[in-house]
Protein backbone atom coordinates (compact mmCIF):
# COMPACT_ATOMS: atom_id res chain seq x y z
CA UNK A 1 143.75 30.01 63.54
CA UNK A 2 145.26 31.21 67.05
CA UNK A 3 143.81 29.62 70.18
CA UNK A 4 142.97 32.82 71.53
CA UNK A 5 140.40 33.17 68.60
CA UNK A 6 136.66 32.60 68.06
CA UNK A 7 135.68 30.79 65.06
CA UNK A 8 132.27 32.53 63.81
CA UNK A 9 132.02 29.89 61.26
CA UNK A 10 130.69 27.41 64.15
CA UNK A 11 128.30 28.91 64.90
CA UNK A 12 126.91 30.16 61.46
CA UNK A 13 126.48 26.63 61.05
CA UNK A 14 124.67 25.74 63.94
CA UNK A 15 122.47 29.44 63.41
CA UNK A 16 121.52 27.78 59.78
CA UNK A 17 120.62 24.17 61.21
CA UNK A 18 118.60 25.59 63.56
CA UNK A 19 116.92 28.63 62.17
CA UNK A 20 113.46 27.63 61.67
CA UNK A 21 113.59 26.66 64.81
CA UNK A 22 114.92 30.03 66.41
CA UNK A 23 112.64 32.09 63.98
CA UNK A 24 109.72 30.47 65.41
CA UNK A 25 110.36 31.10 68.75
CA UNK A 26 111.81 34.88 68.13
CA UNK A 27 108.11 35.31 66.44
CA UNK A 28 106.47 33.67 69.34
CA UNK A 29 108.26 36.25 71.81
CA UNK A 30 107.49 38.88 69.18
CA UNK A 31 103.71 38.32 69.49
CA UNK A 32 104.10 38.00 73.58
CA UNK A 33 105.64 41.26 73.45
CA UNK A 34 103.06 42.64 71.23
CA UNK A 35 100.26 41.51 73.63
CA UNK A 36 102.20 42.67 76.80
CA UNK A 37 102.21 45.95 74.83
CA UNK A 38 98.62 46.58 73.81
CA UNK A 39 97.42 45.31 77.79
CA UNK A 40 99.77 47.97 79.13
CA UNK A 41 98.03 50.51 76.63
CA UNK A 42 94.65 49.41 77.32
CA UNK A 43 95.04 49.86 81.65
CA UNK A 44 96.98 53.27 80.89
CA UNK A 45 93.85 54.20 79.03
CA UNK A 46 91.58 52.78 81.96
CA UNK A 47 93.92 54.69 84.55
CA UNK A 48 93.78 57.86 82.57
CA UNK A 49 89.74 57.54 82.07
CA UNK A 50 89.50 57.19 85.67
CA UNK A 51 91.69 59.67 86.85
CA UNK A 52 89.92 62.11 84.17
CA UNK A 53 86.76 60.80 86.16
CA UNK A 54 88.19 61.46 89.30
CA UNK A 55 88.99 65.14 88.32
CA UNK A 56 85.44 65.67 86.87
CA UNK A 57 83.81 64.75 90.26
CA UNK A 58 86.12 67.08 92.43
CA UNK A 59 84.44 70.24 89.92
């Protein structure tokens, strides 16, 4: 192997010691992205049910 090189190898190894570990806290960001998601849908709902409120009360 040349200096200049990366050996992948090392860190397959450390990926596979580890990978309960990182699957756990990929899932756990997962589910924090999931939430972030459905609050974001939930307000843009709220903002669009008010501004549709909004519109009704200039008519």
């Amino acid at each position: 192997m040349i200096d200049d090189e990366f050996d992948i190898s090392i860190l397959k190894q450390l990926g596979n010691n580890h990978q309960d570990e990182l699957l756990s806290k990929l899932r756990k960001k997962k589910l924090e992205l999931d939430n972030a998601h459905e609050m974001a849908q939930i307000e843009s709902q709220h903002g669009l049910e008010y501004l549709f409120d909004e519109i009704d009360n200039l008519e």
